[in-house]
C-alpha atoms as a PDB file:
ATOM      1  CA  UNK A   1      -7.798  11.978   3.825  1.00  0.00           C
ATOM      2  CA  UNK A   2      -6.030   9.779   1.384  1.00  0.00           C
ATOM      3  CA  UNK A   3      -7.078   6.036   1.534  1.00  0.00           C
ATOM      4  CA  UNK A   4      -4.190   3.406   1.261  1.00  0.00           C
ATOM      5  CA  UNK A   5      -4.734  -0.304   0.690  1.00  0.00           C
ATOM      6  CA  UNK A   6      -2.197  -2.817   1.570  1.00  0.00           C
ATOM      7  CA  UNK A   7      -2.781  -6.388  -0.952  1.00  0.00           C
ATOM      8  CA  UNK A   8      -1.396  -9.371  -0.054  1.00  0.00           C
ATOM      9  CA  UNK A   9      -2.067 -12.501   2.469  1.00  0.00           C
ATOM     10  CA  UNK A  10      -0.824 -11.389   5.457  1.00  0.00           C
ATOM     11  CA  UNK A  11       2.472 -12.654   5.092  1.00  0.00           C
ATOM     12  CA  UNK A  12       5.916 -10.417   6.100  1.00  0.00           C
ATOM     13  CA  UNK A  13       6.526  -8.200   3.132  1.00  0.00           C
ATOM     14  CA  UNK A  14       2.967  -7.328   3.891  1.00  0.00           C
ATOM     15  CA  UNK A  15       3.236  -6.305   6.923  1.00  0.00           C
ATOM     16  CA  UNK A  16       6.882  -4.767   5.979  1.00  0.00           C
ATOM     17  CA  UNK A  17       4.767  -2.756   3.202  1.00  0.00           C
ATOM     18  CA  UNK A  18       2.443  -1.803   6.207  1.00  0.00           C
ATOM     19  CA  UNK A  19       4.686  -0.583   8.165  1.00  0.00           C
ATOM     20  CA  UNK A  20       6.537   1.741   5.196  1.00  0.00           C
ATOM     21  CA  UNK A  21       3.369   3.187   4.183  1.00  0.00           C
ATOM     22  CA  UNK A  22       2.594   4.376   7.772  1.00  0.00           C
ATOM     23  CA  UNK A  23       6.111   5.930   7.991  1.00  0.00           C
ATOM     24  CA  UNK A  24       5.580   7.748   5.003  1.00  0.00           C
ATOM     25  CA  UNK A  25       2.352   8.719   5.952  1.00  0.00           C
ATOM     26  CA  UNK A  26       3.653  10.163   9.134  1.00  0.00           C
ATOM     27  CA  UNK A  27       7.124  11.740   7.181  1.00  0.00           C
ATOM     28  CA  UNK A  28       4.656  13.149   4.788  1.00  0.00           C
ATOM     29  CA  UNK A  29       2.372  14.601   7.660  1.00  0.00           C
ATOM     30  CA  UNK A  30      -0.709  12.914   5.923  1.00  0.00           C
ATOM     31  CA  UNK A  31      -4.063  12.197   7.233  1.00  0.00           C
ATOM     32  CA  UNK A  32      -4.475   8.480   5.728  1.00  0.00           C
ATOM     33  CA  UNK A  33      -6.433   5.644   6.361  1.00  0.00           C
ATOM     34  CA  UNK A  34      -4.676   2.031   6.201  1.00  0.00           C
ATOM     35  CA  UNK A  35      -6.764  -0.908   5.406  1.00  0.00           C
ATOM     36  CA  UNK A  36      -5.516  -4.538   4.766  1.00  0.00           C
ATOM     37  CA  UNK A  37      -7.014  -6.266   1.845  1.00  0.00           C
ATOM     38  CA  UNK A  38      -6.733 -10.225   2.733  1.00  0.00           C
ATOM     39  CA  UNK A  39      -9.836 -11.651   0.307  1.00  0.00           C
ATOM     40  CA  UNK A  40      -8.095 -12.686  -2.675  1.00  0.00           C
ATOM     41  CA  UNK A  41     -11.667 -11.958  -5.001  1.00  0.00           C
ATOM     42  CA  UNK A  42     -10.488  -8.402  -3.682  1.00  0.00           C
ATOM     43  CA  UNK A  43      -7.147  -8.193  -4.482  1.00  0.00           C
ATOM     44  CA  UNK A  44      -7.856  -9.441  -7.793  1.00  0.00           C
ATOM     45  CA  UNK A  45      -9.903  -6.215  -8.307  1.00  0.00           C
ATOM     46  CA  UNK A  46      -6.857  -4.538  -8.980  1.00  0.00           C
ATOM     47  CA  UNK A  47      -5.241  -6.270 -11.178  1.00  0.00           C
ATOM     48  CA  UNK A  48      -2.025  -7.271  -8.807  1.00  0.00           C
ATOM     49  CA  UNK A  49       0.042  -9.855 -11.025  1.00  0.00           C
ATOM     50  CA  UNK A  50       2.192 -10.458  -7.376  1.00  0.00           C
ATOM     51  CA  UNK A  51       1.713  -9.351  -3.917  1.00  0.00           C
ATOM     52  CA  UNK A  52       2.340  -7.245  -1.141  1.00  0.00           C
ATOM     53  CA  UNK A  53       0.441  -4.622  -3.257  1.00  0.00           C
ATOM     54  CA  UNK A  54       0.009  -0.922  -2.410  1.00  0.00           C
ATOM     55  CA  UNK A  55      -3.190   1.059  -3.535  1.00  0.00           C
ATOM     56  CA  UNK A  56      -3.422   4.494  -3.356  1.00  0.00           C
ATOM     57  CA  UNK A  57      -6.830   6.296  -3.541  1.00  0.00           C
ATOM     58  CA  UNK A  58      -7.548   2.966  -5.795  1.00  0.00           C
ATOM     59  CA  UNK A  59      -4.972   3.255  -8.096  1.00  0.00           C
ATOM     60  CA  UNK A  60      -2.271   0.558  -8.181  1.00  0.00           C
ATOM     61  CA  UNK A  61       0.855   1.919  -7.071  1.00  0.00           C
ATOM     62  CA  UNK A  62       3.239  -0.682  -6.613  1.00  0.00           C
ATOM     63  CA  UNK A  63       3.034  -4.680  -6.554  1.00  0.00           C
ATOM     64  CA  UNK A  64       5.833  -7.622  -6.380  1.00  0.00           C
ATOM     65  CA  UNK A  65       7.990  -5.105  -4.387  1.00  0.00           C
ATOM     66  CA  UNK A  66       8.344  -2.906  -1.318  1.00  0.00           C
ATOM     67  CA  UNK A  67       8.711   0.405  -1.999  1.00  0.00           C
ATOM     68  CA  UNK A  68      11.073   2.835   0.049  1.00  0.00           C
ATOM     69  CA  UNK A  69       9.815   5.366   2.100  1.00  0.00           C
ATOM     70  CA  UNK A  70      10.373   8.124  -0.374  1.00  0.00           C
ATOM     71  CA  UNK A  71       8.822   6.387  -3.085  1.00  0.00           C
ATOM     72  CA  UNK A  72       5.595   5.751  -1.124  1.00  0.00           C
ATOM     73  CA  UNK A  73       5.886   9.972  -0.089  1.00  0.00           C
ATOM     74  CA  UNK A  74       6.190  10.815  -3.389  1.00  0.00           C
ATOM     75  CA  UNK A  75       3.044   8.429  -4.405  1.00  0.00           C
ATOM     76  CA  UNK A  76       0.507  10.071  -1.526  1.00  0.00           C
ATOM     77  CA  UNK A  77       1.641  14.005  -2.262  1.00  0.00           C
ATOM     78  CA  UNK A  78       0.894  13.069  -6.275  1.00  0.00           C
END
């Protein structure tokens, strides 16, 4: 099962992230697990310069942006 992290606030490129992720998820037919990561001394783990980030078995995937849907498929079948 892949883990996926979501980085940011809360705000609504966050959840907009959120909800891309789970659509590629689906698209992609992966078992994954989506956590939000609200705790900034968290975020800052990863080295995010600008949110909504996107973690992907802990490796920083994407940050600043949001991804499309076949971006964030080809990122969980790497």
């Amino acid at each position: 099962m892949l883990n996926i992290k979501i980085l940011g606030p809360g705000c609504a490129n966050c959840r907009k992230l959120e909800a891309v992720a789970r659509e590629a998820a689906s698209a992609a037919k992966v078992q994954a697990e989506i956590v939000k990561v609200t705790d900034m001394k968290q975020i800052l783990q990863y080295d995010l310069l600008s949110t909504p980030g996107l973690v992907v078995n802990d490796k920083l995937v994407s940050s600043g942006r949001i991804p499309t849907v076949a971006e964030v498929q080809k990122w969980l079948s790497a």
